[in-house]
C-alpha atoms as a PDB file:
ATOM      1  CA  UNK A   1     -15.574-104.445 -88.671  1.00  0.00           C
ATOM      2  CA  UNK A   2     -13.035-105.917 -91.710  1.00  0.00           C
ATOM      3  CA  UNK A   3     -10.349-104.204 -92.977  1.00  0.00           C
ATOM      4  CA  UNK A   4     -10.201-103.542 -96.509  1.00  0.00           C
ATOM      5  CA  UNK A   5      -8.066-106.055 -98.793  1.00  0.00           C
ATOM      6  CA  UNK A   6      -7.234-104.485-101.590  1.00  0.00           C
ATOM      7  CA  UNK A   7      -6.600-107.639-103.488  1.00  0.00           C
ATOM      8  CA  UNK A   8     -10.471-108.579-102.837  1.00  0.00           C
ATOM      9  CA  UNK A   9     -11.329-105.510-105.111  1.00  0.00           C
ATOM     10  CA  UNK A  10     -11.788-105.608-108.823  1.00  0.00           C
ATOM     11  CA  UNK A  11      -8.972-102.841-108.970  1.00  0.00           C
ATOM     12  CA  UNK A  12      -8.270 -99.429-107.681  1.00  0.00           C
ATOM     13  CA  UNK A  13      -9.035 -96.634-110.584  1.00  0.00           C
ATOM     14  CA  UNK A  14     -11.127 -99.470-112.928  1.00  0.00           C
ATOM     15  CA  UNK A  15     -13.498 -98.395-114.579  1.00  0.00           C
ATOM     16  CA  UNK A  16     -17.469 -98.535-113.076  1.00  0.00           C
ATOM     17  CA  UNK A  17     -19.581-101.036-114.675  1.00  0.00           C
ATOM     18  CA  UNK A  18     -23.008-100.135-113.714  1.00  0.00           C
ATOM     19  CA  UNK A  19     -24.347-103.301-115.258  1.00  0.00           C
ATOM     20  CA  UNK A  20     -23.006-105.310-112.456  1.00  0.00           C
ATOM     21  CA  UNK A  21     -25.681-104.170-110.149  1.00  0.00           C
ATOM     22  CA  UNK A  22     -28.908-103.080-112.888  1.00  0.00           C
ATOM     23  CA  UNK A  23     -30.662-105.048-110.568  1.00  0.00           C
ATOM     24  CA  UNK A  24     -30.464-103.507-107.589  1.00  0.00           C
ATOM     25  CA  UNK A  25     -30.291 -99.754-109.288  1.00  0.00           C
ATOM     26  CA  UNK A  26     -33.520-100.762-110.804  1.00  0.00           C
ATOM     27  CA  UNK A  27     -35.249-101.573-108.169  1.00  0.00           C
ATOM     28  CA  UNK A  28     -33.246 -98.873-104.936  1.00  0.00           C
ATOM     29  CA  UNK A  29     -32.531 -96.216-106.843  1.00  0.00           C
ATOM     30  CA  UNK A  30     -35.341 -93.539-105.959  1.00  0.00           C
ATOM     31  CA  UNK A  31     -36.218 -91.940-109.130  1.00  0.00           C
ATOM     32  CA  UNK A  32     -36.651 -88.263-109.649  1.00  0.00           C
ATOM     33  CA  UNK A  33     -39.787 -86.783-107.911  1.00  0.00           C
ATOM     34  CA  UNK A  34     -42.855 -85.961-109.777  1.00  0.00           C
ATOM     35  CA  UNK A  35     -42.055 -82.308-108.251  1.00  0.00           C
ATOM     36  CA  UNK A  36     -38.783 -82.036-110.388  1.00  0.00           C
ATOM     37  CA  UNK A  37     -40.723 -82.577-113.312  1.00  0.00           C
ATOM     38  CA  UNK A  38     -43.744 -80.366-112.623  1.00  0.00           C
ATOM     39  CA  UNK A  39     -40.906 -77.504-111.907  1.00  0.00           C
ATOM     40  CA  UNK A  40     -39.261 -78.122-115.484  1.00  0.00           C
ATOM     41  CA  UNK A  41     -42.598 -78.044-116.976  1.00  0.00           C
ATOM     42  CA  UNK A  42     -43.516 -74.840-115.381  1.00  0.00           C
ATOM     43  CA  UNK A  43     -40.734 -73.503-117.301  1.00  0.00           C
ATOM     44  CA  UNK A  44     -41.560 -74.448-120.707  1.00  0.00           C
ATOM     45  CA  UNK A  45     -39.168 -77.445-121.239  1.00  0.00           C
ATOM     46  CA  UNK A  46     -41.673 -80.259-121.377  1.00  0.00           C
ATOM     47  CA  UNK A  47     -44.179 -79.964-123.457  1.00  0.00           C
ATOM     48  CA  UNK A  48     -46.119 -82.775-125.538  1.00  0.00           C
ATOM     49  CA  UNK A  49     -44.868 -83.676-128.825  1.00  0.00           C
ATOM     50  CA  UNK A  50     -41.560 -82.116-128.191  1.00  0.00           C
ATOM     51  CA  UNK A  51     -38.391 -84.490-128.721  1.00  0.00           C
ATOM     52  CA  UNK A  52     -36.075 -85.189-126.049  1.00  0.00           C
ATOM     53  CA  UNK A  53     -32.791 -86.901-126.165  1.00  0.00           C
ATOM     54  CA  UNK A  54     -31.753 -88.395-122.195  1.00  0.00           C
ATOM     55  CA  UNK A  55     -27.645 -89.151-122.059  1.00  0.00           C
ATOM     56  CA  UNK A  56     -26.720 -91.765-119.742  1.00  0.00           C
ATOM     57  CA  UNK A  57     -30.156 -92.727-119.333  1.00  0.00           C
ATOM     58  CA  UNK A  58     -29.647 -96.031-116.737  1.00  0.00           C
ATOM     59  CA  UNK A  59     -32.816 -97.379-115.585  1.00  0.00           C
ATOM     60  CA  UNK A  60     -34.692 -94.308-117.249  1.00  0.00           C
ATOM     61  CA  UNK A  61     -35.862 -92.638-115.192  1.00  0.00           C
ATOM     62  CA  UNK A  62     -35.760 -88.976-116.686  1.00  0.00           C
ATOM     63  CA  UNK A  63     -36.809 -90.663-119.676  1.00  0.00           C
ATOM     64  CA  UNK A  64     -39.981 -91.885-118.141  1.00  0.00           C
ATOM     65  CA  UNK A  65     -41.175 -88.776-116.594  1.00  0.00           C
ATOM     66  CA  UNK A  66     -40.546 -86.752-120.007  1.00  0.00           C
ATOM     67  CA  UNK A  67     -42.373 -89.628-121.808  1.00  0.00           C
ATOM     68  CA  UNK A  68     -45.485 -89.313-119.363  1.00  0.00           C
ATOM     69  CA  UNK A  69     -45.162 -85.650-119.970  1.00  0.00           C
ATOM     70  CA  UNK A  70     -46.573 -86.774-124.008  1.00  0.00           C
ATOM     71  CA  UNK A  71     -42.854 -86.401-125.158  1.00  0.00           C
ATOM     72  CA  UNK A  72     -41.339 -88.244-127.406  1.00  0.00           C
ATOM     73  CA  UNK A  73     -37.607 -89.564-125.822  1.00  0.00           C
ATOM     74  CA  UNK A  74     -34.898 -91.257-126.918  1.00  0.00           C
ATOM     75  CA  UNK A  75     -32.404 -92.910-123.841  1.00  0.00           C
ATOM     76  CA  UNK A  76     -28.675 -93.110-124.323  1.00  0.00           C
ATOM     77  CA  UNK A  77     -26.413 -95.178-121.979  1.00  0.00           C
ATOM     78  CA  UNK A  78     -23.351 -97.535-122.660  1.00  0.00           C
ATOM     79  CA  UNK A  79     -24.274-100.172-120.055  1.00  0.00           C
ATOM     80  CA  UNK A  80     -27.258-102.506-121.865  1.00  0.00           C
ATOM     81  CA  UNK A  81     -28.092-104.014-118.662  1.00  0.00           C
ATOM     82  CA  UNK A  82     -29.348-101.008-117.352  1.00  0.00           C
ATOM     83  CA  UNK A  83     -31.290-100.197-120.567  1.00  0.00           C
ATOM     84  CA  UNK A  84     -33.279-104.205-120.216  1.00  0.00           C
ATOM     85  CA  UNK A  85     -34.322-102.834-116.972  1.00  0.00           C
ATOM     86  CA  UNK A  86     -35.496 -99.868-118.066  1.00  0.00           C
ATOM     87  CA  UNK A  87     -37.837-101.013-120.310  1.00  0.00           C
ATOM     88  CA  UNK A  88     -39.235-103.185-117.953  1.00  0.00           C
ATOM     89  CA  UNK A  89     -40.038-100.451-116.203  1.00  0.00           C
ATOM     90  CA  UNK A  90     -41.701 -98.432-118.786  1.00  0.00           C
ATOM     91  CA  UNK A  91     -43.658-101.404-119.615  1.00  0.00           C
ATOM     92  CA  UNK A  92     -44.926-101.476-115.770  1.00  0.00           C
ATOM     93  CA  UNK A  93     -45.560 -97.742-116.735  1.00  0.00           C
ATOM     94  CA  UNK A  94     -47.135 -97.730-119.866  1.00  0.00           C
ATOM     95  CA  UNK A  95     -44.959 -95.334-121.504  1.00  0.00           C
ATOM     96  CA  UNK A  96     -42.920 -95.998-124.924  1.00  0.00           C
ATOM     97  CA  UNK A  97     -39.079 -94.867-125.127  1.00  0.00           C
ATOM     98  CA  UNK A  98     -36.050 -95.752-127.492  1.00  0.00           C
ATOM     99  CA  UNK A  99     -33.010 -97.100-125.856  1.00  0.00           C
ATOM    100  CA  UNK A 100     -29.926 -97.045-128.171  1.00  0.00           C
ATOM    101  CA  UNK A 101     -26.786 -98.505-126.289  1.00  0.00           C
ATOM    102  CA  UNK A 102     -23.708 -95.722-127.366  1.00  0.00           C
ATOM    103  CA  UNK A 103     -21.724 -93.217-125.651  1.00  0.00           C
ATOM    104  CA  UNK A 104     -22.879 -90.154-124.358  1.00  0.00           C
ATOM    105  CA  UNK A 105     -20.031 -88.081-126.270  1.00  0.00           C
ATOM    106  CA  UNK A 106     -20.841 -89.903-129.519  1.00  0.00           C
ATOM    107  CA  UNK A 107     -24.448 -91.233-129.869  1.00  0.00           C
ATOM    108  CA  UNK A 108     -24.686 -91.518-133.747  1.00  0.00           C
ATOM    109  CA  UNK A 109     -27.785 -89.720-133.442  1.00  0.00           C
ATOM    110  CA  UNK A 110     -29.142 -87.371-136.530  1.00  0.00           C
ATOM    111  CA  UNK A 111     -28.259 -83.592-136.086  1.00  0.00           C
ATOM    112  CA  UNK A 112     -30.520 -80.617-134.679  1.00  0.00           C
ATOM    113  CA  UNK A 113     -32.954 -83.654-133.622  1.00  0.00           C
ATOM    114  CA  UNK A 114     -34.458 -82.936-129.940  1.00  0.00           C
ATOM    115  CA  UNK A 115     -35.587 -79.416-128.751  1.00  0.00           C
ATOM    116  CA  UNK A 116     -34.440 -81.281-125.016  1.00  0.00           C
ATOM    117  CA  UNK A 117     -31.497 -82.829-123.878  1.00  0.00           C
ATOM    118  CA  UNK A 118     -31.438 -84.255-120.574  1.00  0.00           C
ATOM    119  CA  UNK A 119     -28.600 -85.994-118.600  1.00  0.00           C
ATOM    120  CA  UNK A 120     -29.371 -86.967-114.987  1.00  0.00           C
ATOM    121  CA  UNK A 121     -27.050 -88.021-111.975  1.00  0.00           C
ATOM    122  CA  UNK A 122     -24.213 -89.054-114.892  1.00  0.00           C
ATOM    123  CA  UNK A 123     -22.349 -85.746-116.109  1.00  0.00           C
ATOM    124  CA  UNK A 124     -19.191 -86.492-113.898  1.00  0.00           C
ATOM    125  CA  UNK A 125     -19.211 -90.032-115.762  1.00  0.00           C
ATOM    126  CA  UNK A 126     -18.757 -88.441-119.065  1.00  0.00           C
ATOM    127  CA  UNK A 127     -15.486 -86.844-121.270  1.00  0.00           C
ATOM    128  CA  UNK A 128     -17.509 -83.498-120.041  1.00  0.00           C
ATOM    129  CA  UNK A 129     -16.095 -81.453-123.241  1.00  0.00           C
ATOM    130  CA  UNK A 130     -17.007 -83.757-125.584  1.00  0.00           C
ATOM    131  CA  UNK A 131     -20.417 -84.761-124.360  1.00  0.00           C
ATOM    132  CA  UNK A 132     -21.094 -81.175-123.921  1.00  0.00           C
ATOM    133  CA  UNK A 133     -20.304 -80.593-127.881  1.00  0.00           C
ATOM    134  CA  UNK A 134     -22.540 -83.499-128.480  1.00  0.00           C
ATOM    135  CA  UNK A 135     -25.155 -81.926-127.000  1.00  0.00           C
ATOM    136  CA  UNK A 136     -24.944 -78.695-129.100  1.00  0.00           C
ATOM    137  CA  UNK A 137     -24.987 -80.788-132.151  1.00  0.00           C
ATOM    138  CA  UNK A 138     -28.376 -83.052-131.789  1.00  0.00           C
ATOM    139  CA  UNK A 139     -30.273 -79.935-130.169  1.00  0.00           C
ATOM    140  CA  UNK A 140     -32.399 -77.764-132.261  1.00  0.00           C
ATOM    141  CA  UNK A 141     -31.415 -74.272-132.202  1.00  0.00           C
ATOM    142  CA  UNK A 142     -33.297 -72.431-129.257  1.00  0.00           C
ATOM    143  CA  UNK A 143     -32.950 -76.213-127.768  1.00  0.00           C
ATOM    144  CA  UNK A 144     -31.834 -76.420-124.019  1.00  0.00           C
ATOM    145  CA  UNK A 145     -29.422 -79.046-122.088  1.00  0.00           C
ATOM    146  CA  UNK A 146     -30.844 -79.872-118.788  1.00  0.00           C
ATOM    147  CA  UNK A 147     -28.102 -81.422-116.338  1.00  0.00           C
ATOM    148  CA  UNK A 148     -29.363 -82.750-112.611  1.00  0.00           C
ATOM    149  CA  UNK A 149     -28.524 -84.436-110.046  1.00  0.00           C
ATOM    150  CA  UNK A 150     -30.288 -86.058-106.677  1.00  0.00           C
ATOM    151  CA  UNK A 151     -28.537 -86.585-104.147  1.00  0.00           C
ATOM    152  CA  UNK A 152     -28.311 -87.217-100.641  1.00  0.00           C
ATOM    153  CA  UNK A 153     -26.648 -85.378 -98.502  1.00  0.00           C
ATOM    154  CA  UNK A 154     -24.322 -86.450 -95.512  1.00  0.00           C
ATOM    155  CA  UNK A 155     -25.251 -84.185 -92.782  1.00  0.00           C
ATOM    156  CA  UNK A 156     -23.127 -84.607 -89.819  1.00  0.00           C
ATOM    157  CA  UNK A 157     -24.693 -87.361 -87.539  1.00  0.00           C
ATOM    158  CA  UNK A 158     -26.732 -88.760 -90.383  1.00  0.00           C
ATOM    159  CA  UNK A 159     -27.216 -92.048 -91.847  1.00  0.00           C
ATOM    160  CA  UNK A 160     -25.620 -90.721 -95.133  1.00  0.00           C
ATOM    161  CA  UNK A 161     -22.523 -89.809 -93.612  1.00  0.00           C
ATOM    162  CA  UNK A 162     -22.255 -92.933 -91.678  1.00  0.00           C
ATOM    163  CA  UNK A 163     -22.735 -94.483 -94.491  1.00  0.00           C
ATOM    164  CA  UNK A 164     -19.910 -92.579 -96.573  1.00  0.00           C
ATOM    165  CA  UNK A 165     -17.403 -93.890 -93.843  1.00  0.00           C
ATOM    166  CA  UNK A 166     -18.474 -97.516 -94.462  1.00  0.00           C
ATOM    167  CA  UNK A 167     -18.245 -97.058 -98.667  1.00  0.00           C
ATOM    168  CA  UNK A 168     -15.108 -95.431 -97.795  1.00  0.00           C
ATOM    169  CA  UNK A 169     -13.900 -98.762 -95.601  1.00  0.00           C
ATOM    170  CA  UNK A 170     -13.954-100.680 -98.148  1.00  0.00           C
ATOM    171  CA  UNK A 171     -13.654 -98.746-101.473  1.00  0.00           C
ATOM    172  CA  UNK A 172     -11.254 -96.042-100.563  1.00  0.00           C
ATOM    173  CA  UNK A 173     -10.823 -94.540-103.529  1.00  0.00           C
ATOM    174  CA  UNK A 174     -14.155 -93.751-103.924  1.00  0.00           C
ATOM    175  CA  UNK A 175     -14.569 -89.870-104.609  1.00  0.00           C
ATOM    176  CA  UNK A 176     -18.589 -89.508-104.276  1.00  0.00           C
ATOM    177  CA  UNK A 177     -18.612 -88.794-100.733  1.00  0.00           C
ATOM    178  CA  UNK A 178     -18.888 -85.420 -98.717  1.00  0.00           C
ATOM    179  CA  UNK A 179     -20.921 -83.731-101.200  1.00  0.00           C
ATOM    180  CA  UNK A 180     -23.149 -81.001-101.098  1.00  0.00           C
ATOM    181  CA  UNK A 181     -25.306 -81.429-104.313  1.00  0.00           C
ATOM    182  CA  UNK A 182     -24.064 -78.393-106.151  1.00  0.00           C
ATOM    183  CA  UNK A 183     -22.119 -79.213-109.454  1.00  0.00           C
ATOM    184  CA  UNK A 184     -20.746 -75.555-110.566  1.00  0.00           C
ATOM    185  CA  UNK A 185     -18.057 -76.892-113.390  1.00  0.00           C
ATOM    186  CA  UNK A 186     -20.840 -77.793-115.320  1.00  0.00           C
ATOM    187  CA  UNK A 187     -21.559 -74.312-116.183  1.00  0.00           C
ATOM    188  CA  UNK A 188     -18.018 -73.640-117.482  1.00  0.00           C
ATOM    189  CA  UNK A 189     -18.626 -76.919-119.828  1.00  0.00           C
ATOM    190  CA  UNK A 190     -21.536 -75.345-121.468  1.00  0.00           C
ATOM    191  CA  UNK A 191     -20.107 -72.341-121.744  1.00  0.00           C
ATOM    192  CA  UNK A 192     -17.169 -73.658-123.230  1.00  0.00           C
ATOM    193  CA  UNK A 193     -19.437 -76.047-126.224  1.00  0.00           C
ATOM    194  CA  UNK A 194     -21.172 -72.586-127.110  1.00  0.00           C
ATOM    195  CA  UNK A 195     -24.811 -72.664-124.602  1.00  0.00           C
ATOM    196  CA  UNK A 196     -25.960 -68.880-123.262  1.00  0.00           C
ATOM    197  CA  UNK A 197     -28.697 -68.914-120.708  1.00  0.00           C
ATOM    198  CA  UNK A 198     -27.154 -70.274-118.528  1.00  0.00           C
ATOM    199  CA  UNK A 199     -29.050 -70.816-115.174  1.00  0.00           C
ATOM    200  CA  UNK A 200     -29.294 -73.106-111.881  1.00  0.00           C
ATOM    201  CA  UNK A 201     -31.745 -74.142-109.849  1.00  0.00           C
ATOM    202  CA  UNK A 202     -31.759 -76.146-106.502  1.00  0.00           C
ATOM    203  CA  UNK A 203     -34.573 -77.364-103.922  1.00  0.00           C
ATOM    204  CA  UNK A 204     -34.261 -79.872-101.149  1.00  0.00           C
ATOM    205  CA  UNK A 205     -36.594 -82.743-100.581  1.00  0.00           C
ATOM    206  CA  UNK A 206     -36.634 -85.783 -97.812  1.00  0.00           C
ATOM    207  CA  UNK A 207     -36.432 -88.817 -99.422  1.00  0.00           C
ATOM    208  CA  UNK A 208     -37.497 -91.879 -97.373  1.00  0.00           C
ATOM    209  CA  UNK A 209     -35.979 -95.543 -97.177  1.00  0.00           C
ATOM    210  CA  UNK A 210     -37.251 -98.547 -95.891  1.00  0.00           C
ATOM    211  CA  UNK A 211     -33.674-100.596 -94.293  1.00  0.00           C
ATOM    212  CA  UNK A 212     -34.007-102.805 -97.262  1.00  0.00           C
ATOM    213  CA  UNK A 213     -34.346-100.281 -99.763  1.00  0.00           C
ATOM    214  CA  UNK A 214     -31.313 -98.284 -98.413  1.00  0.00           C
ATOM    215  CA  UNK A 215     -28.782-100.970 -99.057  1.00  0.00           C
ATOM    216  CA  UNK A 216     -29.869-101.665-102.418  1.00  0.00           C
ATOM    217  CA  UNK A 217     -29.462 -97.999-103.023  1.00  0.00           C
ATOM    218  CA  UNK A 218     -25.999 -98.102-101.448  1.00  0.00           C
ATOM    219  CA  UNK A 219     -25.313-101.474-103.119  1.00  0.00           C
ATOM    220  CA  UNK A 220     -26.057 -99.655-106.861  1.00  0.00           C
ATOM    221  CA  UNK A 221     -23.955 -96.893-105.911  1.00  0.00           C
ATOM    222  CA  UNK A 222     -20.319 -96.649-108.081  1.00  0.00           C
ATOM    223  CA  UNK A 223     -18.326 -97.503-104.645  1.00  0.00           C
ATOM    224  CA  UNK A 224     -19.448-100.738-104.118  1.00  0.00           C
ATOM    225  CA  UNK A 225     -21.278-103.252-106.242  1.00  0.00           C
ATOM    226  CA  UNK A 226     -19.965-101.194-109.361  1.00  0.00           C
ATOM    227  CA  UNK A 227     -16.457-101.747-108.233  1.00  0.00           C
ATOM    228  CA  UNK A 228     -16.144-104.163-105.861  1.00  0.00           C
ATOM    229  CA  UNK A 229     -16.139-107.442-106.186  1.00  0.00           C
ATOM    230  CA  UNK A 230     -19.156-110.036-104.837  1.00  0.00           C
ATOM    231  CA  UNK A 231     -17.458-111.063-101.576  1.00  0.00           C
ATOM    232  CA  UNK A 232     -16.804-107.722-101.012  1.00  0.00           C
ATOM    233  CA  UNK A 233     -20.158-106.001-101.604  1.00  0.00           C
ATOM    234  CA  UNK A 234     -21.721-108.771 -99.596  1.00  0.00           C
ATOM    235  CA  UNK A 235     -19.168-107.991 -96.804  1.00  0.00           C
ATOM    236  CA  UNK A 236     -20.055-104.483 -97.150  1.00  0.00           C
ATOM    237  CA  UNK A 237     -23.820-105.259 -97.360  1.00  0.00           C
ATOM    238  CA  UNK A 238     -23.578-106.613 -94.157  1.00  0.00           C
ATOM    239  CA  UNK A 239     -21.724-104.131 -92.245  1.00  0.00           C
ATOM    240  CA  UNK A 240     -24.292-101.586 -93.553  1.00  0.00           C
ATOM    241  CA  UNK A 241     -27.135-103.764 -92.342  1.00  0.00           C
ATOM    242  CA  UNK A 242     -25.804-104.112 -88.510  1.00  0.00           C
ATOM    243  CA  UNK A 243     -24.871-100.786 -88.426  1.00  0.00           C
ATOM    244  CA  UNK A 244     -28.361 -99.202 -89.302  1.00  0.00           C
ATOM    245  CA  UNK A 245     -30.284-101.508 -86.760  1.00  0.00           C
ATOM    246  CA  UNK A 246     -27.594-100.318 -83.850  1.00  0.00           C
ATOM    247  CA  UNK A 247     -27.528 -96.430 -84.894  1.00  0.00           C
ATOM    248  CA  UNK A 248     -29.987 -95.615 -87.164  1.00  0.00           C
ATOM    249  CA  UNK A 249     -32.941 -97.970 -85.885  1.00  0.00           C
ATOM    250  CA  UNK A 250     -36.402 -96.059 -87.644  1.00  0.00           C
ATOM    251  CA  UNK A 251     -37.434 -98.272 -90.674  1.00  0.00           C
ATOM    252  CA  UNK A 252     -37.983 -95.932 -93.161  1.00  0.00           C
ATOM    253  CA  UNK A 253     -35.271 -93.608 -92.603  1.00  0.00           C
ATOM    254  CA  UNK A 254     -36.159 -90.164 -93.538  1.00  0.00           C
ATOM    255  CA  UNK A 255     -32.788 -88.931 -95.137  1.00  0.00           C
ATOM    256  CA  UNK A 256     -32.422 -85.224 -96.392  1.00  0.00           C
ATOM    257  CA  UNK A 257     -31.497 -84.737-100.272  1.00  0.00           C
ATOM    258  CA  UNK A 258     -31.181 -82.026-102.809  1.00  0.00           C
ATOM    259  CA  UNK A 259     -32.006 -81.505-106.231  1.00  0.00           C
ATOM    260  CA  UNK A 260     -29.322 -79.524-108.347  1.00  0.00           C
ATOM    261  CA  UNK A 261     -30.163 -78.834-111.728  1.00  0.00           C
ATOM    262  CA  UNK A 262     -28.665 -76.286-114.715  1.00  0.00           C
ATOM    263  CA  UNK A 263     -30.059 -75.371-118.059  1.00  0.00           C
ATOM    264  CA  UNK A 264     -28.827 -73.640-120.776  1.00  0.00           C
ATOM    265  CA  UNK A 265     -29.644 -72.885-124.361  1.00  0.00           C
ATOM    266  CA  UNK A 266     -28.250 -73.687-127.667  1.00  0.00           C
ATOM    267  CA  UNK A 267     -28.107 -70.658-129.756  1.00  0.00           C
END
């Protein structure tokens, strides 16, 4: 096992680029179930015809799963990358979504203009305040904010944990790791920018990996190929890969995950 160089990374505290690994995100990053959606319908927030705004969109994939719900969606993200590969995917899915490459806490889109906004897996990326505020202002009043996240979690013994140690190895100032899917500042941000309604939700899920699949996932995560440099992400890559086949030898790996969400209404 290496030791971490720090001079091999890109730099301690730099920003993420997700663009440097739309690739692998594309194709790794398990999307959200079909069950998520068919719980968010049950509740009245997708319905067809309805317009839905999706901040920090990446790869799209709330956006697709609104759009097959006969919505009309618009996707938001900084990184244009990530938007190229998402509408190769929707193409693949035969479903039709705007991308528009802008900020989540300044989009430049029209007022009062979706009756859903959506931000998945990307709140803690934002200025949380401001993108909250942005929110308020293109929903429609009686419009709700749906935040969520999917994550794995890093039971002790698991291949997630183990996994955390590695990222950790070689990007140690990496601050995903040890979580347990539940995101509770959120609620004080829409409370702050003016939502009532408030509510959570949470249900977990096993989510399978093939080997393969697993280290693209980890490669397209913000603690290595988003911040590390190439010699370093193939370093890690390999690492990852010898230490599944010693300790973690079933191909898929079944790997336990949650999904955290919180609505709220604009009033």
């Amino acid at each position: 096992m290496s030791k971490v160089d720090p001079k091999k990374l890109r730099s301690f505290g730099a920003k993420v680029d997700f663009g440097q690994p739309a690739m692998d995100y594309s194709t790794h990053r398990a999307g959200f179930p079909p069950v998520f959606f068919e719980r968010l319908a049950q509740r009245g927030y997708l319905c067809t015809g309805l317009h839905a705004i999706d901040l920090g969109t990446g790869t799209g994939s709330l956006a697709r799963g609104m759009a097959q719900h006969g919505m009309s969606v618009i996707g938001v993200d900084p990184a244009s990358d990530l938007l190229k590969e998402a509408a190769k995917l929707d193409h693949a899915t035969g479903v039709s979504i705007r991308y528009i490459a802008a900020n989540a806490e300044e989009t430049g889109l029209p007022n009062a203009s979706a009756d859903l906004i959506t931000a998945g897996q990307c709140w803690h990326w934002f200025d949380r305040p401001r993108a909250a505020t942005e929110a308020a202002r293109l929903l429609k009043p009686g419009g709700r904010i749906v935040i969520v996240h999917f994550d794995w979690l890093p039971l002790r013994g698991s291949l997630a944990a183990a996994t955390e140690a590695l990222i950790f190895r070689f990007s140690p100032y990496w601050a995903g790791a040890g979580g347990t899917g539940l995101y509770p500042d959120w609620l004080s941000d829409l409370a702050q920018a003016g939502f009532d309604e408030i509510e959570t939700a949470s249900f977990d899920v096993i989510q399978t990996y093939s080997h393969e699949a697993w280290r693209g996932r980890i490669r397209a995560s913000a603690g290595v190929a988003a911040s590390l440099c190439t010699q370093m992400v193939l370093e890690f890559d390999a690492e990852l890969e010898a230490l599944m086949e010693m300790y973690f030898p079933d191909d898929p790996a079944r790997l336990p995950h949650r999904i955290w969400w919180v609505s709220a209404k604009r009033p």
